[in-house]
Protein backbone atom coordinates (compact mmCIF):
# COMPACT_ATOMS: atom_id res chain seq x y z
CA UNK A 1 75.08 115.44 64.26
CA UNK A 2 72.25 115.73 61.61
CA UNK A 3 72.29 114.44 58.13
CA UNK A 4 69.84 116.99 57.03
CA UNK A 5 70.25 120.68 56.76
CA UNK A 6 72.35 122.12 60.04
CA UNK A 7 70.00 123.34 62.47
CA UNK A 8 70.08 127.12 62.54
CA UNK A 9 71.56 127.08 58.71
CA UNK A 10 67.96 127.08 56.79
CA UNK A 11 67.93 129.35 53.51
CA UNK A 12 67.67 133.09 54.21
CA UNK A 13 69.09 136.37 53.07
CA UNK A 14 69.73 137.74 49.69
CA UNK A 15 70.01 135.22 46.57
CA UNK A 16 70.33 131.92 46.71
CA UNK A 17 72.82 130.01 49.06
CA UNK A 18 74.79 128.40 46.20
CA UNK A 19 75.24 131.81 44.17
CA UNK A 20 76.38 133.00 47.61
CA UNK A 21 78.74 129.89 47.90
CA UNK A 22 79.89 130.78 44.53
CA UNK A 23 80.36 134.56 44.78
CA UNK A 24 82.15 134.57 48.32
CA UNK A 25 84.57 131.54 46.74
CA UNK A 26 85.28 133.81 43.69
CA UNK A 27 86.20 136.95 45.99
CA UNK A 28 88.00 135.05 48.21
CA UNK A 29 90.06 133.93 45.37
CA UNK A 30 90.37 137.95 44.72
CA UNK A 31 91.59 138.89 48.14
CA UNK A 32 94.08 135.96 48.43
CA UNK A 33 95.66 137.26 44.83
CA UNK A 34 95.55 141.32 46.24
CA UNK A 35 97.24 139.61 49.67
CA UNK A 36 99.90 137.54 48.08
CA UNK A 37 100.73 139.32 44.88
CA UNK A 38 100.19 143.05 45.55
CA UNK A 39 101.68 143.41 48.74
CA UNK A 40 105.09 142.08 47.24
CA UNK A 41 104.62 144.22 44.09
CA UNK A 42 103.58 147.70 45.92
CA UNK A 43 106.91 146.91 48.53
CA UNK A 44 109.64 144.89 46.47
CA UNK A 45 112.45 146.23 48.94
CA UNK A 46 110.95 145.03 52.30
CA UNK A 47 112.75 142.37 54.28
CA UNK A 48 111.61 138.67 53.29
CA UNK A 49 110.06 138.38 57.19
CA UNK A 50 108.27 141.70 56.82
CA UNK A 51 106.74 140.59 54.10
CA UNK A 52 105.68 137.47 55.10
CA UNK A 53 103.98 139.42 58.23
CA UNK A 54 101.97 141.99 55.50
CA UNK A 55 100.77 139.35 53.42
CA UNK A 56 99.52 137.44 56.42
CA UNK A 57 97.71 140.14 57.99
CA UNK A 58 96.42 141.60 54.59
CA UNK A 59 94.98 138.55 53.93
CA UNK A 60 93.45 137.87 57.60
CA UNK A 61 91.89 141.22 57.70
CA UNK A 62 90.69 141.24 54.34
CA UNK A 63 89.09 137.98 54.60
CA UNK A 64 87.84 139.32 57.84
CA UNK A 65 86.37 141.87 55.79
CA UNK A 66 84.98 139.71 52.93
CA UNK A 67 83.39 137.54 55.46
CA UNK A 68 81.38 140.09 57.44
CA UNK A 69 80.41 141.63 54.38
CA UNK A 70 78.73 138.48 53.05
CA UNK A 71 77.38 137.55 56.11
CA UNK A 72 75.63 141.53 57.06
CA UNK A 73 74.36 142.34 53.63
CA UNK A 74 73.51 138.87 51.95
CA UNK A 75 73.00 136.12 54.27
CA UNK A 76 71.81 139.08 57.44
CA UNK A 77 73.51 137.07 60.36
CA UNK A 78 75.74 138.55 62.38
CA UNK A 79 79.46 137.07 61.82
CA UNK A 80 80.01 135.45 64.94
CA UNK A 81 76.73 133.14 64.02
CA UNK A 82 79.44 131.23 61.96
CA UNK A 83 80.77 129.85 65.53
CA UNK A 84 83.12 132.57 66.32
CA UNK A 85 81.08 132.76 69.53
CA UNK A 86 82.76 134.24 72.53
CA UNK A 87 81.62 131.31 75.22
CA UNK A 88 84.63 129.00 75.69
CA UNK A 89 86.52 129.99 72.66
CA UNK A 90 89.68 129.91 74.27
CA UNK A 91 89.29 126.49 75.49
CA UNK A 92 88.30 125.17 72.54
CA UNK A 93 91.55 126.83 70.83
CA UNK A 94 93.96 125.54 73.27
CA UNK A 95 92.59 121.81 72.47
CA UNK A 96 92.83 122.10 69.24
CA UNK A 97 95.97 123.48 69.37
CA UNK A 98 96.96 120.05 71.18
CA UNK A 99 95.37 118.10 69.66
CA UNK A 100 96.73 118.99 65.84
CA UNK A 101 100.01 119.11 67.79
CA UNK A 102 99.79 115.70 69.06
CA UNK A 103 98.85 114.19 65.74
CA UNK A 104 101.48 115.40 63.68
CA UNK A 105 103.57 114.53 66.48
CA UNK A 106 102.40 110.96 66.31
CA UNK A 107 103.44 111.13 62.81
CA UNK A 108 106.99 112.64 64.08
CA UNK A 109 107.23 109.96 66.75
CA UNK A 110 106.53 107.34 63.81
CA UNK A 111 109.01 108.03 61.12
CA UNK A 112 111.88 108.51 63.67
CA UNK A 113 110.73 104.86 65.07
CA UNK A 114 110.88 103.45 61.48
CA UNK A 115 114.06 105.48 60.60
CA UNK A 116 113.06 107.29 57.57
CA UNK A 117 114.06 110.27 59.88
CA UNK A 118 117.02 112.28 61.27
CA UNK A 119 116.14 115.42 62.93
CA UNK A 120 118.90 118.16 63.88
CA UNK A 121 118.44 121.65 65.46
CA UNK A 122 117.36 124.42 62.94
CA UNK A 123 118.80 127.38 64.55
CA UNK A 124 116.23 129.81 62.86
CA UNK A 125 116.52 133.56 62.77
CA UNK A 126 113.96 135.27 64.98
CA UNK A 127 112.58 137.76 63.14
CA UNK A 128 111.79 135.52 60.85
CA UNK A 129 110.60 132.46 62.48
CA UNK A 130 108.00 134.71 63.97
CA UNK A 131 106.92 135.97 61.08
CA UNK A 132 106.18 133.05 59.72
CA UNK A 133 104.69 131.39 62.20
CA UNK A 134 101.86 134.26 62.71
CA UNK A 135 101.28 134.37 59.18
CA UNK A 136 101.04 130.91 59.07
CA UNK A 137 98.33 130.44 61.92
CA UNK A 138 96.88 133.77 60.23
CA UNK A 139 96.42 131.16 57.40
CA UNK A 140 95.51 128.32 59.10
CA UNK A 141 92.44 130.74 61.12
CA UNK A 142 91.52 132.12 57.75
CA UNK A 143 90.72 128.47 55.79
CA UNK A 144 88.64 127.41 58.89
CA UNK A 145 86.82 130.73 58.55
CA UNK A 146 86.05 130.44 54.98
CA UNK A 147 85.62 126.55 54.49
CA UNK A 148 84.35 125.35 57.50
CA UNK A 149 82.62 128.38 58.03
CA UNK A 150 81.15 130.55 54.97
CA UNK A 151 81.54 127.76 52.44
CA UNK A 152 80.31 124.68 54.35
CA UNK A 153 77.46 126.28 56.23
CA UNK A 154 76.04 128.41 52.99
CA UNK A 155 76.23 124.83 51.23
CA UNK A 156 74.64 123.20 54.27
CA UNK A 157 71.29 126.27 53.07
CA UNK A 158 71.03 124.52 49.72
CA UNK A 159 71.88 120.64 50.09
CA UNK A 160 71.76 118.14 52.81
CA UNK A 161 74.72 118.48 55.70
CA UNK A 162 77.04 115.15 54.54
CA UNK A 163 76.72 116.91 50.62
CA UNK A 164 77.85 119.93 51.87
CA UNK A 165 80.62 118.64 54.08
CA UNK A 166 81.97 116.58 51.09
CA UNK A 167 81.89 118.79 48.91
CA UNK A 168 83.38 121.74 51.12
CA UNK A 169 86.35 119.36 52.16
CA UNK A 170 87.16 118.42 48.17
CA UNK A 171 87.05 122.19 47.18
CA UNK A 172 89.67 122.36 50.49
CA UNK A 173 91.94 119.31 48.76
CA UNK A 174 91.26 121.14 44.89
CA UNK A 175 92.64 124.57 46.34
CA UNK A 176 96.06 123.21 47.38
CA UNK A 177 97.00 121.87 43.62
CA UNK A 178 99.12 125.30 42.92
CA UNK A 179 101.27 124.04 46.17
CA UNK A 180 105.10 122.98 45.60
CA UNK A 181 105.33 119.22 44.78
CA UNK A 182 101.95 118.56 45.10
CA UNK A 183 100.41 114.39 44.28
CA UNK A 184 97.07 113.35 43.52
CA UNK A 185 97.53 111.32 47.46
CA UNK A 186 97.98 114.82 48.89
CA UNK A 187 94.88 115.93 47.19
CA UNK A 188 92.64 113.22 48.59
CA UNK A 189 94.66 113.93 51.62
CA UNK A 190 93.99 117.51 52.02
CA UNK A 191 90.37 116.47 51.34
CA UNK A 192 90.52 113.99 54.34
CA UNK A 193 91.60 117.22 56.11
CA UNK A 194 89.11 119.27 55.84
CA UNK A 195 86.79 116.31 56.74
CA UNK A 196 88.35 116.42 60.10
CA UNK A 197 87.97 120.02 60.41
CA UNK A 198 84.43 119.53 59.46
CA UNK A 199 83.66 117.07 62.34
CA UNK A 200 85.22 119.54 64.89
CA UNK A 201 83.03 122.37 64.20
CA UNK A 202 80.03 119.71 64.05
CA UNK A 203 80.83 118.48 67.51
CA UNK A 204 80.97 122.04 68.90
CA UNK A 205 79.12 124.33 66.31
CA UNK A 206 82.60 126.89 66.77
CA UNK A 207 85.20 127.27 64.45
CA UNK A 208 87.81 127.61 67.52
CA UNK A 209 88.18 124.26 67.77
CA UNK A 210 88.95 123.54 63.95
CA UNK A 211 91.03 126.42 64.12
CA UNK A 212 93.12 125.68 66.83
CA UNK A 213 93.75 122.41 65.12
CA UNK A 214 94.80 123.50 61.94
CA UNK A 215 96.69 125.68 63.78
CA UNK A 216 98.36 123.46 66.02
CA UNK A 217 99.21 120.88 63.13
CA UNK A 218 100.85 123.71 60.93
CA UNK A 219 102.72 125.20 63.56
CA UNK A 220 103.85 122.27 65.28
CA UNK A 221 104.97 120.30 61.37
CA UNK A 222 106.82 123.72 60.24
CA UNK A 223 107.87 125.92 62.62
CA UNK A 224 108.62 123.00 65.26
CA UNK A 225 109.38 119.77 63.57
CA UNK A 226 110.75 121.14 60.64
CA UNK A 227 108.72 119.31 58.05
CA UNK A 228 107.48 120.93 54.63
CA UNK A 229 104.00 121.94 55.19
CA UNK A 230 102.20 121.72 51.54
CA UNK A 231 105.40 121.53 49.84
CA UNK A 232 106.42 124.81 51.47
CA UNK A 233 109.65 125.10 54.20
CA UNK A 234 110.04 127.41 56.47
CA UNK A 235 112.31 128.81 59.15
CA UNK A 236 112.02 126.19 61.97
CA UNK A 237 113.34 125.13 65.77
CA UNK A 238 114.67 121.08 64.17
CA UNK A 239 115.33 120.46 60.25
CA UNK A 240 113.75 117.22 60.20
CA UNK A 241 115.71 115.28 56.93
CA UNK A 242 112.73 111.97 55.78
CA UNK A 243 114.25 109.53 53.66
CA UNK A 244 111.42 106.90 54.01
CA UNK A 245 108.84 105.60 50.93
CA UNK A 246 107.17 108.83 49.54
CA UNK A 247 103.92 107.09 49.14
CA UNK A 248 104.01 106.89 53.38
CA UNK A 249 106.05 109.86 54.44
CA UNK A 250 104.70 112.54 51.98
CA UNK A 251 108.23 112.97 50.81
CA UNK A 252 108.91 116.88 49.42
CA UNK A 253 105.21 117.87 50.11
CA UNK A 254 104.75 116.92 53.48
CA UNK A 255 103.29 114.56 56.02
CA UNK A 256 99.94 115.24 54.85
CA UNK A 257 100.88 114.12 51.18
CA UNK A 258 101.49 110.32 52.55
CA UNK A 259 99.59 107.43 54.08
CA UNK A 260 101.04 108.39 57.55
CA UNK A 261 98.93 112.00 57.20
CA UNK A 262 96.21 110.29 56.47
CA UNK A 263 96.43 107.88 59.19
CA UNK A 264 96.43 111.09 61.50
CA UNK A 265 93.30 112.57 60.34
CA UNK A 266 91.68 109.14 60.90
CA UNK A 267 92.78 109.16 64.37
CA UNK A 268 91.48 112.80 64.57
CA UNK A 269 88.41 111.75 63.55
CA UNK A 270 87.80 108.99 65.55
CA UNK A 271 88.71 110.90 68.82
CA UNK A 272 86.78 113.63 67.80
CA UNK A 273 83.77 111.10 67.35
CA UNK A 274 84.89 109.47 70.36
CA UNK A 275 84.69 113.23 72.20
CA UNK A 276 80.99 113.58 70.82
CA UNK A 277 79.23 110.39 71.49
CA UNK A 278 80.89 110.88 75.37
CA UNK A 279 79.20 114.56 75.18
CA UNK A 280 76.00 112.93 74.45
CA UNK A 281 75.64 110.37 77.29
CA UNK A 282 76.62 113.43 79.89
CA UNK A 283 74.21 115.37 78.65
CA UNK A 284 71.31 112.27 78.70
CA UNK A 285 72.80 111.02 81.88
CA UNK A 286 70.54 110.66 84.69
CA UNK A 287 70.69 113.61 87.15
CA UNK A 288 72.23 115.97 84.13
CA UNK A 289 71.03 118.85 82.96
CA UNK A 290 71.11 118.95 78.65
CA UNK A 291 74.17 120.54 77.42
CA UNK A 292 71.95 122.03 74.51
């Protein structure tokens, strides 16, 4: 992984990368309100579940929308150059899936070991649980598509690659302080997130792979496990009940508002590190072609 600007990300396009940045951050702030807001204004009699399924896809598509916009008429690359290439995208998605899975179920595993948990079955509503959960990896997609795609590679133009990373992962951790029962350690949390995410697409130059493990951690914490997910419940297969120390557990916001969250990402990273340093001797190995 380079430390100076990401190869193939070298100013070009209308404006400058940073009023790009700027402008894309501002609409996507504009699409997210139109998403979340409108869609329950223009249909106030719709079933909750219904709803949650509108706003989900509004938002997807629009971003969708926002993103190829930006990308054919200012920065003139094609959309999928963001690493939403077709070659092994699946793949990529199905371990990332497992991998955000396993971590949060790590965490899970953890609490029930220490007993600051008791877990019982949730019984959800299908309709609703469904719902939910596409509108939540609808979500999850749609964050790896702006901030570890638009945002982090349009600030990887203009500044050197660990600049842009930082600062794309604290905008990540700043965005989530309008979520229920939010702490400044979920903040710096959140921000250790999107570090994580920012190593997967670095080790594979696709977005699949972040995706799938946003995906995978969301899915598996909310919808599975039964945890609040940024301080927000939803329908879910166990109700998992934490009565441990806040400062470890996350308490009301989460597992990724305590130190046992951020002890996941750290693992993430690591493996993920682990995963790219293992890529590089194959591909230097003698008798190997170059994986490049």
């Amino acid at each position: 992984m380079s430390t100076g600007n990401a190869q193939g990300l070298r100013p070009a396009g209308r404006w400058h990368p940073l009023a790009r940045v700027a402008l894309y951050f501002v609409a996507m702030a504009v699409v997210n309100r139109i998403a979340f807001a409108s869609v329950a204004t223009l249909l106030p009699s719709i079933p909750d579940w219904l709803l949650d399924l509108l706003e989900g896809g509004v938002y997807l598509v629009g971003i969708l929308i926002l993103t190829w916009a930006f990308m054919r008429y200012l920065d003139r690359q094609p959309l999928v150059s963001l690493g939403l290439q077709a070659r092994n995208w699946f793949s990529r998605l199905l371990l990332g899936i497992g991998l955000g899975a396993g971590l949060i179920g790590l965490v899970f595993v953890t609490m029930s070991i220490a007993g600051w948990l008791v877990a019982e079955p949730g019984r959800p509503d299908l309709l609703p649980f469904l719902a939910s959960a596409l509108s939540w990896a609808a979500l999850s997609f749609v964050e790896e598509l702006t901030f570890r795609g638009y945002i982090l590679q349009g600030l990887a133009k203009a500044w050197t690659l660990p600049i842009a990373v930082a600062v794309s992962s604290l905008l990540f951790g700043m965005v989530h302080l309008i979520d229920p029962n939010v702490q400044l350690l979920a903040i710096l949390n959140i921000s250790m997130a999107g570090l994580f995410f920012a190593v997967a697409y670095l080790v594979t130059r696709s977005l699949w792979l972040p995706a799938g493990i946003h995906i995978g951690w969301n899915l598996a914490e909310i919808h599975v496990l039964g945890f609040p997910g940024s301080g927000h419940t939803e329908p879910s297969l166990l109700h998992s009940t934490v009565s441990g120390p806040e400062l470890v557990t996350g308490g009301a916001f989460g597992p990724e508002g305590g130190i046992l969250g951020l002890a996941a990402w750290l693992l993430g990273i690591a493996l993920l590190l682990g995963y790219w340093v293992a890529l590089g001797r194959r591909a230097h190995a003698p008798g190997r072609r170059s994986l490049n």
